[in-house]
Protein backbone atom coordinates (compact mmCIF):
# COMPACT_ATOMS: atom_id res chain seq x y z
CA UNK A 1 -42.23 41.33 4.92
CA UNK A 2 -39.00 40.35 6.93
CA UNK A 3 -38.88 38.37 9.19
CA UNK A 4 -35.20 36.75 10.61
CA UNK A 5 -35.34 34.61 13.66
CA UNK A 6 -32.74 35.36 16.29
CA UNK A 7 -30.97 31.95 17.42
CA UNK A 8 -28.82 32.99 20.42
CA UNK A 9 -28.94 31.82 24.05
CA UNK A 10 -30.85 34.61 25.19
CA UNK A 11 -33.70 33.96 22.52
CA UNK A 12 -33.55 30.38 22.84
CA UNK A 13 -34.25 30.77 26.77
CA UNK A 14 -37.18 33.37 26.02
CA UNK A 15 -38.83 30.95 23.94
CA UNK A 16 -38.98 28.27 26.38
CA UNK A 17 -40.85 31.11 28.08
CA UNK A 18 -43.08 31.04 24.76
CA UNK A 19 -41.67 34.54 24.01
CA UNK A 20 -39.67 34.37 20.79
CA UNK A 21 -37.19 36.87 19.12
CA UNK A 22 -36.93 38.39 15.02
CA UNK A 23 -35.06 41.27 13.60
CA UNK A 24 -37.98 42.63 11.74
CA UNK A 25 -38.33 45.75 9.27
CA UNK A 26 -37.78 49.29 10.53
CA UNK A 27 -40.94 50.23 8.83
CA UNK A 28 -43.59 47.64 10.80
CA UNK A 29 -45.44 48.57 13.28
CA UNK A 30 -46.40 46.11 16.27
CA UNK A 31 -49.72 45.53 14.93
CA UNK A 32 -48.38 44.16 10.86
CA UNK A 33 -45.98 42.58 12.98
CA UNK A 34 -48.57 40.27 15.22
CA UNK A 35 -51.01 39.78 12.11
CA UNK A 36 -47.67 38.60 10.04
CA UNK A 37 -46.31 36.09 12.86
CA UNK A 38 -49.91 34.78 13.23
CA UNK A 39 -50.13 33.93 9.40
CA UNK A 40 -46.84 32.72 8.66
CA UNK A 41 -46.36 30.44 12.07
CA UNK A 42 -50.64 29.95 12.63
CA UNK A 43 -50.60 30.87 16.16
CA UNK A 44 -52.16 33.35 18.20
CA UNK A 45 -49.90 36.63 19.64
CA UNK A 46 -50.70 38.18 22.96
CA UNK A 47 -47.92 40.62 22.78
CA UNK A 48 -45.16 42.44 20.58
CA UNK A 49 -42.27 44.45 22.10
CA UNK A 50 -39.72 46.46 19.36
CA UNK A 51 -36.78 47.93 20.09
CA UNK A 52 -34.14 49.68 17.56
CA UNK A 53 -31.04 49.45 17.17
CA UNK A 54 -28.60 51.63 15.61
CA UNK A 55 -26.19 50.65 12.90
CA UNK A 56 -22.82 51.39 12.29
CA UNK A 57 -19.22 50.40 11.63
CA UNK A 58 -18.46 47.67 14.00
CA UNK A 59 -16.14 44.88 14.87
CA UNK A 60 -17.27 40.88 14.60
CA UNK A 61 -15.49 38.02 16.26
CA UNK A 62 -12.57 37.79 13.78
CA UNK A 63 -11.88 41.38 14.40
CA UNK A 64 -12.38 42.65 10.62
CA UNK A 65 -14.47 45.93 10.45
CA UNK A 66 -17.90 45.59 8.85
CA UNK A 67 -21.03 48.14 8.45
CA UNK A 68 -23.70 46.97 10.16
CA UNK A 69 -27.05 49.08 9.42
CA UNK A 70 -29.89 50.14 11.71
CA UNK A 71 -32.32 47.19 12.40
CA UNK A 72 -35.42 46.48 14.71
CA UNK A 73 -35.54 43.40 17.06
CA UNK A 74 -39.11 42.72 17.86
CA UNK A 75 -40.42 39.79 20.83
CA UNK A 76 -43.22 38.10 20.43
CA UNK A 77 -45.59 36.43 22.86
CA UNK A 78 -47.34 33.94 21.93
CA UNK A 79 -50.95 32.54 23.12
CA UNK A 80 -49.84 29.49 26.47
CA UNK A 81 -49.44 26.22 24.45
CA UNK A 82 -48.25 27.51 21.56
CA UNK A 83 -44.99 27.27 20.05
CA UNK A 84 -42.46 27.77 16.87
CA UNK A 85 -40.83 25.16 15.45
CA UNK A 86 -37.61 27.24 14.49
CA UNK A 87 -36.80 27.89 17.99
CA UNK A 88 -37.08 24.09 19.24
CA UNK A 89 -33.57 23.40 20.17
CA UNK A 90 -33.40 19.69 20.66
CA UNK A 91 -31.44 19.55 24.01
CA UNK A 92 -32.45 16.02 24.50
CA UNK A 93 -30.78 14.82 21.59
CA UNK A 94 -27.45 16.47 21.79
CA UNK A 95 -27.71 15.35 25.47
CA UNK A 96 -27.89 11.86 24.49
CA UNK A 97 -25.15 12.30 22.22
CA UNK A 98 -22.80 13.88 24.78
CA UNK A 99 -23.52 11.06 27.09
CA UNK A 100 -22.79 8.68 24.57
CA UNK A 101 -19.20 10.18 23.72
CA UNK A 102 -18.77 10.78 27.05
CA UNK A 103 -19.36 6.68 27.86
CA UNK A 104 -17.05 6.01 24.83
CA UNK A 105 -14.13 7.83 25.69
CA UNK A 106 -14.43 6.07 29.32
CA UNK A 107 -14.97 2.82 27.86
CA UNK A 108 -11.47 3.72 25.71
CA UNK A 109 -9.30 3.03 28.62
CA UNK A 110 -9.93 3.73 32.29
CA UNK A 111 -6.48 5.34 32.57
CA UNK A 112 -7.37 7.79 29.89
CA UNK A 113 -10.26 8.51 30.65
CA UNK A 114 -9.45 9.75 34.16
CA UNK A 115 -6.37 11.84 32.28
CA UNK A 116 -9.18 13.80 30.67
CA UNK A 117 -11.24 14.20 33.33
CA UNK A 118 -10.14 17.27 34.93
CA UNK A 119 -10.50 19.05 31.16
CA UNK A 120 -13.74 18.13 31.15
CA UNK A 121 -14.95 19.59 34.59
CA UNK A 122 -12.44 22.65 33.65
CA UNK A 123 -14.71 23.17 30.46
CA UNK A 124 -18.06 22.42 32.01
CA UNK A 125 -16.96 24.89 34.86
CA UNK A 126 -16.11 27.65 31.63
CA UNK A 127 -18.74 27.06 30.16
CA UNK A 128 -21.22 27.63 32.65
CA UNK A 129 -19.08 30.41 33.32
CA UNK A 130 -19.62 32.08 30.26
CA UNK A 131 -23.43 31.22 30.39
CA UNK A 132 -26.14 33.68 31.00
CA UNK A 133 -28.15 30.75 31.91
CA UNK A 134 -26.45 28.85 34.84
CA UNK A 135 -28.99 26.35 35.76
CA UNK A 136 -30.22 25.21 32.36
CA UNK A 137 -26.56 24.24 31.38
CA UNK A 138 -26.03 22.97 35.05
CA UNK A 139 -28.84 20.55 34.82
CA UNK A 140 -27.49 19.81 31.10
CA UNK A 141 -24.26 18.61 31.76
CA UNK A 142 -24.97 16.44 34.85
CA UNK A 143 -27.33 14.57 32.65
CA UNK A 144 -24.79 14.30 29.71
CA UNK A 145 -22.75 13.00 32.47
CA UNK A 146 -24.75 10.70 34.49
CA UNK A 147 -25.44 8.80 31.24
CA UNK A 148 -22.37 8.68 30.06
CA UNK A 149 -21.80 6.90 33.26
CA UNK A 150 -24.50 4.82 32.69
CA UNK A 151 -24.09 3.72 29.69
CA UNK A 152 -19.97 2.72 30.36
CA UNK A 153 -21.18 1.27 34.00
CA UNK A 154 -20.81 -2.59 32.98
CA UNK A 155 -17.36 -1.42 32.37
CA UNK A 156 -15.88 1.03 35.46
CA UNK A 157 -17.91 -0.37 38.24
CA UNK A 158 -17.29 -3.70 38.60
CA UNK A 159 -13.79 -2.22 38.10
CA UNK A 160 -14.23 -0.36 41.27
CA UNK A 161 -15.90 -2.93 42.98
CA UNK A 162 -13.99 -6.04 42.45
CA UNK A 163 -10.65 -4.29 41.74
CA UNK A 164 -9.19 -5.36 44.93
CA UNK A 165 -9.22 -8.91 43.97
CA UNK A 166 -7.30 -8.55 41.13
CA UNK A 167 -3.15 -7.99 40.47
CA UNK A 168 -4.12 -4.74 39.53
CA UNK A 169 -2.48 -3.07 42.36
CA UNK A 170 0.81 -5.32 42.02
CA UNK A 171 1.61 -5.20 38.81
CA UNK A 172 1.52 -1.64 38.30
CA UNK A 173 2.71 -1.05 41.55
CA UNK A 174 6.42 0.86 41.07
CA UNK A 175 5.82 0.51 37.35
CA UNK A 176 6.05 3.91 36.93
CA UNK A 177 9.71 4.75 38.62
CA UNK A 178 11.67 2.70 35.40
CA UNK A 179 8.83 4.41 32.85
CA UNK A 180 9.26 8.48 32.92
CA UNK A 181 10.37 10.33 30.14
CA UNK A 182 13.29 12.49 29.75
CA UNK A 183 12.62 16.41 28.58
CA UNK A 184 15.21 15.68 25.56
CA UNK A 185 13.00 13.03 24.20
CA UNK A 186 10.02 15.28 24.75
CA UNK A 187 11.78 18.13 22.15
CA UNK A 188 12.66 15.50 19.79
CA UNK A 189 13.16 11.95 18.88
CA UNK A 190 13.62 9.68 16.07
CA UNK A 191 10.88 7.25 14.69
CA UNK A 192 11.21 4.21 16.48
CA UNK A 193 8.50 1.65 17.81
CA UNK A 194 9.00 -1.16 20.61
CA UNK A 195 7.95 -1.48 24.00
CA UNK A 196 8.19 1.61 26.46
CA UNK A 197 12.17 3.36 26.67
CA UNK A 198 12.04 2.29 22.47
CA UNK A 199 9.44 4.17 20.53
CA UNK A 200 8.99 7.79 19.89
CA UNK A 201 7.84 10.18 22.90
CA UNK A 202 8.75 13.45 21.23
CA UNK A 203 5.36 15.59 21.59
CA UNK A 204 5.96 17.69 18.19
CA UNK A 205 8.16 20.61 17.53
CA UNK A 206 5.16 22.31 15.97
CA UNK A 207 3.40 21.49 18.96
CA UNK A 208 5.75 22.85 21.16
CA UNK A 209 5.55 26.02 19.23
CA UNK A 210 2.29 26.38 20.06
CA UNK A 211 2.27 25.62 23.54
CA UNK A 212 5.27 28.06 24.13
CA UNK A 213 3.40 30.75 22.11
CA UNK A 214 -0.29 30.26 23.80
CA UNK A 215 0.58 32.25 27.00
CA UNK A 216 1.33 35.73 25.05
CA UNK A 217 -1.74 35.21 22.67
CA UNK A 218 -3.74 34.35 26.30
CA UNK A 219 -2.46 37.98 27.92
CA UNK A 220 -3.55 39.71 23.96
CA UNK A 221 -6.98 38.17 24.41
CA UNK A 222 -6.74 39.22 28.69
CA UNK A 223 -6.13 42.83 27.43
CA UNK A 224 -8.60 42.99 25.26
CA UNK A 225 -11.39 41.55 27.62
CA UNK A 226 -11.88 38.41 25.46
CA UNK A 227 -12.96 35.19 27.53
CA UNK A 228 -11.31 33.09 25.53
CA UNK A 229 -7.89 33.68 27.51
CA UNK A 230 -9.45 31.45 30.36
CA UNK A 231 -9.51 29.07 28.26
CA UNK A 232 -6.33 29.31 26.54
CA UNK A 233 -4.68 29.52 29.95
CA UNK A 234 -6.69 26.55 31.44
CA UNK A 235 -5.68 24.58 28.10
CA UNK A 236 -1.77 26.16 28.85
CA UNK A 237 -1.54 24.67 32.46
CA UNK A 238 -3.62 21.40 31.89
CA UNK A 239 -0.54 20.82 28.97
CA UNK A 240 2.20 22.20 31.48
CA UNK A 241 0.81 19.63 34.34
CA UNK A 242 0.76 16.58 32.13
CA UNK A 243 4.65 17.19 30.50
CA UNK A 244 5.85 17.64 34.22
CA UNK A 245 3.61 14.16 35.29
CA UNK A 246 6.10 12.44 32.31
CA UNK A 247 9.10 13.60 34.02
CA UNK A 248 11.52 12.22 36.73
CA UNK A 249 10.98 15.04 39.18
CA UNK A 250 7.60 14.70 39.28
CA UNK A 251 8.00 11.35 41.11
CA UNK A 252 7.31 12.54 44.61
CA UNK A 253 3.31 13.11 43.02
CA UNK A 254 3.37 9.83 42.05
CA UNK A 255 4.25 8.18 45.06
CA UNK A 256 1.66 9.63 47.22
CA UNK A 257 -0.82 9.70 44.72
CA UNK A 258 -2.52 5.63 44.56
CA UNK A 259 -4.62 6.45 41.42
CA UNK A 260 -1.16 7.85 39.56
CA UNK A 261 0.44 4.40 40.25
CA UNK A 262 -2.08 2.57 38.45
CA UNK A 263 -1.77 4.63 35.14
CA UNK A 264 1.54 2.46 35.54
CA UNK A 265 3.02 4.65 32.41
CA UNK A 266 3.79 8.46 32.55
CA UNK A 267 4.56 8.60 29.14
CA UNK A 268 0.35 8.21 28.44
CA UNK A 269 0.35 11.57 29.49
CA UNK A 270 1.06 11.96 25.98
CA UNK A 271 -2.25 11.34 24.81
CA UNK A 272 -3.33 14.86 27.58
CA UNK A 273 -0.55 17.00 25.39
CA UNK A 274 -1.55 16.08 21.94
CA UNK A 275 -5.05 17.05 22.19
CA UNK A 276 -4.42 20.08 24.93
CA UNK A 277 -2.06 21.46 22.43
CA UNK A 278 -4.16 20.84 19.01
CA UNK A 279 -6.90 22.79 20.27
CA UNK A 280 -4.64 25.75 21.66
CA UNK A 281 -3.71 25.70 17.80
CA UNK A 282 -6.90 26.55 16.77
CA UNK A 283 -7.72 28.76 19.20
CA UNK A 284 -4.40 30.96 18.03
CA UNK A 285 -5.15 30.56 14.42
CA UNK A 286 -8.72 31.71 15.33
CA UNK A 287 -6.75 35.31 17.03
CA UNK A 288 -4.72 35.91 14.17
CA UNK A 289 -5.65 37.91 11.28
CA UNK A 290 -7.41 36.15 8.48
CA UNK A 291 -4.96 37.18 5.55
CA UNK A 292 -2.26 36.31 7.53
CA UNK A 293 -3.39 32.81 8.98
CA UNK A 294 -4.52 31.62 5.77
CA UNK A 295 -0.39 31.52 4.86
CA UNK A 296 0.60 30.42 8.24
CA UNK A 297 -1.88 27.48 8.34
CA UNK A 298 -0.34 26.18 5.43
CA UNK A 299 3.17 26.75 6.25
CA UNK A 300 2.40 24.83 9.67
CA UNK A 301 0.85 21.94 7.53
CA UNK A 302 3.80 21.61 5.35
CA UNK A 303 6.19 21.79 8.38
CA UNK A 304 3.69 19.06 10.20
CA UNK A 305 4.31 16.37 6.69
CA UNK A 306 7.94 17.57 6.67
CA UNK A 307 9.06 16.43 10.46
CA UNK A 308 6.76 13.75 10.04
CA UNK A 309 8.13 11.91 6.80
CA UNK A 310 9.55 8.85 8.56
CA UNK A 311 6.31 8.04 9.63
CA UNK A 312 4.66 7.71 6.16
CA UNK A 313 6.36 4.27 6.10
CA UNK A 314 7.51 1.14 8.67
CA UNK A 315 10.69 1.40 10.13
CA UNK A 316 10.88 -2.42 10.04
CA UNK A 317 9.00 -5.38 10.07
CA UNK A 318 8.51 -8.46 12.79
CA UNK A 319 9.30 -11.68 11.18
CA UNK A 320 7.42 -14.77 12.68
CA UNK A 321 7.19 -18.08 11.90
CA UNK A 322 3.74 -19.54 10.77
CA UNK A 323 3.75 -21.55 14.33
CA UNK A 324 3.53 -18.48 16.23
CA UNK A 325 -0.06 -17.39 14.08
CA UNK A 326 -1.22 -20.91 13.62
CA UNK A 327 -1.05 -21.73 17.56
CA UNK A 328 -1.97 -19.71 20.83
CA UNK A 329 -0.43 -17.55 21.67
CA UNK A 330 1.15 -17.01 25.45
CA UNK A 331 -0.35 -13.56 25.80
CA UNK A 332 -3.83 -14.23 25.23
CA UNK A 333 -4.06 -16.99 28.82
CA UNK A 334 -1.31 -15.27 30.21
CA UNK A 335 -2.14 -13.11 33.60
CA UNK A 336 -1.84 -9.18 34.18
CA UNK A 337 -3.32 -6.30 36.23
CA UNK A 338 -6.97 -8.13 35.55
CA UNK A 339 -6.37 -11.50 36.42
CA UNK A 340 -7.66 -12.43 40.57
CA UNK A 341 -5.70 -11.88 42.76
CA UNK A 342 -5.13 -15.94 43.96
CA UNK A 343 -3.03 -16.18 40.21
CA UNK A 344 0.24 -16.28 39.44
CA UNK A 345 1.79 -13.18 37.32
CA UNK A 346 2.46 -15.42 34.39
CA UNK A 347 1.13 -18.68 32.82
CA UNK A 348 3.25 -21.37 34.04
CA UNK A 349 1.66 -24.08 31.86
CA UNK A 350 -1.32 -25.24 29.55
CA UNK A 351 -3.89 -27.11 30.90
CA UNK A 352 -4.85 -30.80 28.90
CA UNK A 353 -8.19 -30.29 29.31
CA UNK A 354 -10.82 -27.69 31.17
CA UNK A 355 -11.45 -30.49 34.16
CA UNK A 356 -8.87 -32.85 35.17
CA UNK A 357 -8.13 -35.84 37.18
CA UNK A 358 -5.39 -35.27 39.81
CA UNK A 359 -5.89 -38.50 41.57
CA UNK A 360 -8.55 -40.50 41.57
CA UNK A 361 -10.24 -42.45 38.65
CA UNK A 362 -13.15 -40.82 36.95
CA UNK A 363 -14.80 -40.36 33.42
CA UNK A 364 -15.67 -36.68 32.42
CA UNK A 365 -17.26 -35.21 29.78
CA UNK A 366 -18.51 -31.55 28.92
CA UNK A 367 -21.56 -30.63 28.48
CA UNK A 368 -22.19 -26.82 28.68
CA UNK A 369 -19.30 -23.82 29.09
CA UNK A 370 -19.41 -20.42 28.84
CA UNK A 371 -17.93 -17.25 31.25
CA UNK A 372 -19.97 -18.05 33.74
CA UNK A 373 -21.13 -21.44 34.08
CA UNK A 374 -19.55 -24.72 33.15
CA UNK A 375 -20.87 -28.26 33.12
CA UNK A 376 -19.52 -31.95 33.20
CA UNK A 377 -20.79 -35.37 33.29
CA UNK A 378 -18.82 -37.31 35.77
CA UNK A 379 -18.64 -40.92 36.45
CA UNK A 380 -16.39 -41.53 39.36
CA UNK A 381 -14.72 -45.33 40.01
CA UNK A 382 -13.49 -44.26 43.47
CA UNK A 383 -12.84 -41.14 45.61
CA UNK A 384 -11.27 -39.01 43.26
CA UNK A 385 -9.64 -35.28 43.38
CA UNK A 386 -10.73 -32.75 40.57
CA UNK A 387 -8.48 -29.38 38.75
CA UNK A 388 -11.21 -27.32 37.29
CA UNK A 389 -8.62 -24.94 35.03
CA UNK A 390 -10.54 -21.57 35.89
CA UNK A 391 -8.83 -18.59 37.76
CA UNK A 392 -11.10 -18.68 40.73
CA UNK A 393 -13.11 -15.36 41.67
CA UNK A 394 -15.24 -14.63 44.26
CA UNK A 395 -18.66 -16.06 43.29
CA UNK A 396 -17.79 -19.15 41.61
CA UNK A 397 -19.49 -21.98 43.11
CA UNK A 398 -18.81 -25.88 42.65
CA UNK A 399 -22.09 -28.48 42.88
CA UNK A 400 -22.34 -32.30 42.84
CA UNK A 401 -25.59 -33.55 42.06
CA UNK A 402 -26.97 -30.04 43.36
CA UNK A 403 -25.32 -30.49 46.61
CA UNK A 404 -22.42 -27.33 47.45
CA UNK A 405 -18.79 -28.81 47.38
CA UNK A 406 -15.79 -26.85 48.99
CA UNK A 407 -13.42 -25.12 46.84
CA UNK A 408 -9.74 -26.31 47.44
């Protein structure tokens, strides 16, 4: 006998109900149905409901005609306790998984991941759109979310917390009115690296010929009552809002947006277009006809190497003398948008030693340092003034012989 378990959302929902759904033979009748289910699953069936459904030529997802011939769904009750292993989805577990990737691509960069925030409530807000079951997937995604939170909290919250006594706010400050992008460089622009103004900002002419095409494929999909044209459209305006964000006249958002100020770069906006506009690809390659995408796939592939030859190989390279890998390096002591607040914007020199003398007379010696808590050995000849070479924070604390000691 046949028996073919339906997987949909539908089904899935019944059988957390313990009801679960098969497309069965036309011939069965309820009863060689419930005494077939009971020996090939060992449970116990309270109740079988049929229904038939006639076949025909019909259309499937990639719009190619197929026969489809008369079947018979059949749901089946089961005994309360008892369940089917086939139709266990394991929500948990993709669940954790979301909120894993979710807490990676925050941990990424703070910048970015706030760039991709507003796709990610967009799709949430489709997707329970397109959901039959609203609450489920509600009570889904907050959890993928709150532990994706969770997990990336050692690195966003004391961000939030302790942000104000850092540089953070005047180094990028203004950064972003010498760092937009000009809509020629957008189109097109030779390989080049360096810092920001030097390398390449085009976004891709193949790109662009998908984000200029995704509109009319959009309004096909609109017309013929397909909800992927939200989508499309959402994916359309999300792209359209981050090319304007890398543009001069977009500076009156920045100014009065804080948030926008500290992405310090407009130009990152770059990483919004690249993925907005790879996924409207597939989403048109998925419209068009199968024959005919097949061809233009490849044709966009070759076109993709083609424009992108110059990047199979380094323009140049930095020459540096064996000093400059040997030593340390400025960079890695020097202060930016992390560094508190009470430091200057760049190292002005390197400390001798981790505690110093400034005047007095003393002996010191080291006996335990890490992030968080350093200790010396002092012997001190007379009154004598101490430079402990550690950006000071809020919650550092200095002790002599256990007893508090004010920070200069």
């Amino acid at each position: 006998m046949k028996f073919i378990p339906i997987l949909t959302e539908k089904s899935l929902q019944l059988a957390k109900q313990g009801k679960y759904t098969f497309w069965v033979g036309r011939d069965l009748k309820k009863k060689e149905i419930k005494k077939s289910i009971e020996e090939i699953f060992a449970v116990h069936v309270v109740s079988v409901r049929t229904m038939n459904y006639k076949g025909g030529i019909k259309t499937n997802l990639k719009r190619r005609k197929i026969t489809v011939p008369d079947r018979k769904k059949a749901i089946v009750a089961l005994k309360e306790g008892e369940k089917i292993g086939l139709f266990e989805t394991k929500e948990s577990k993709y669940t954790a998984l979301g909120g894993i990737a979710f807490s990676l691509m925050v941990l990424s960069h703070n910048a970015i991941s706030l760039m991709f925030a507003p796709f990610i409530l967009f799709y949430s807000v489709y997707l329970v759109y397109l959901s039959k079951y609203k609450k489920s997937l509600i009570i889904n995604l907050l959890s993928l979310i709150i532990l994706g939170l969770f997990l990336s909290a050692f690195f966003w919250f004391p961000a939030l917390l302790e942000g104000k006594y850092t540089l953070r706010d005047i180094v990028t400050k203004d950064g972003y009115r010498t760092n937009f992008v000009s809509f020629k460089d957008l189109l097109y622009g030779e390989w080049n690296y360096g810092i920001t103004g030097q390398f390449t900002v085009q976004l891709g002419i193949v790109h662009w010929l998908i984000f200029i095409t995704s509109p009319f494929f959009a309004a096909y999909l609109f017309r013929r009552k397909n909800k992927l044209w939200v989508l499309m459209f959402g994916l359309f305006f999300y792209t359209l809002s981050a090319i304007f964000l890398m543009l001069p006249q977009s500076g009156f958002i920045w100014e009065k947006i804080m948030i926008l100020q500290n992405f310090q770069f407009p130009w990152r906006f770059l990483s919004v277009t690249t993925f907005a506009t790879a996924v409207l690809g597939g989403l048109v390659f998925s419209i068009i006809p199968r024959k005919l995408s097949k061809y233009l796939l490849i044709a966009f592939c070759l076109l993709i190497l083609v424009l992108s030859k110059d990047y199979f190989y380094p323009k140049a390279y930095q020459q540096k003398p064996e000093s400059f890998y040997s030593g340390i390096w400025n960079s890695t002591t020097d202060t930016g948008e992390s560094a508190p607040m009470w430091s200057v914007r760049f190292m002005e020199k390197r400390p001798n030693a981790h505690l110093e003398v400034i005047d007095g007379n003393a002996y010191i010696k080291e006996l335990k340092r890490t992030s968080t808590y350093h200790k010396y050995q002092l012997i001190v000849n007379k009154p004598t003034l101490f430079e402990e070479n550690t950006l000071y924070f809020p919650g550092w604390e200095i002790k002599a012989n256990n007893i508090p000691l004010k920070i200069q």
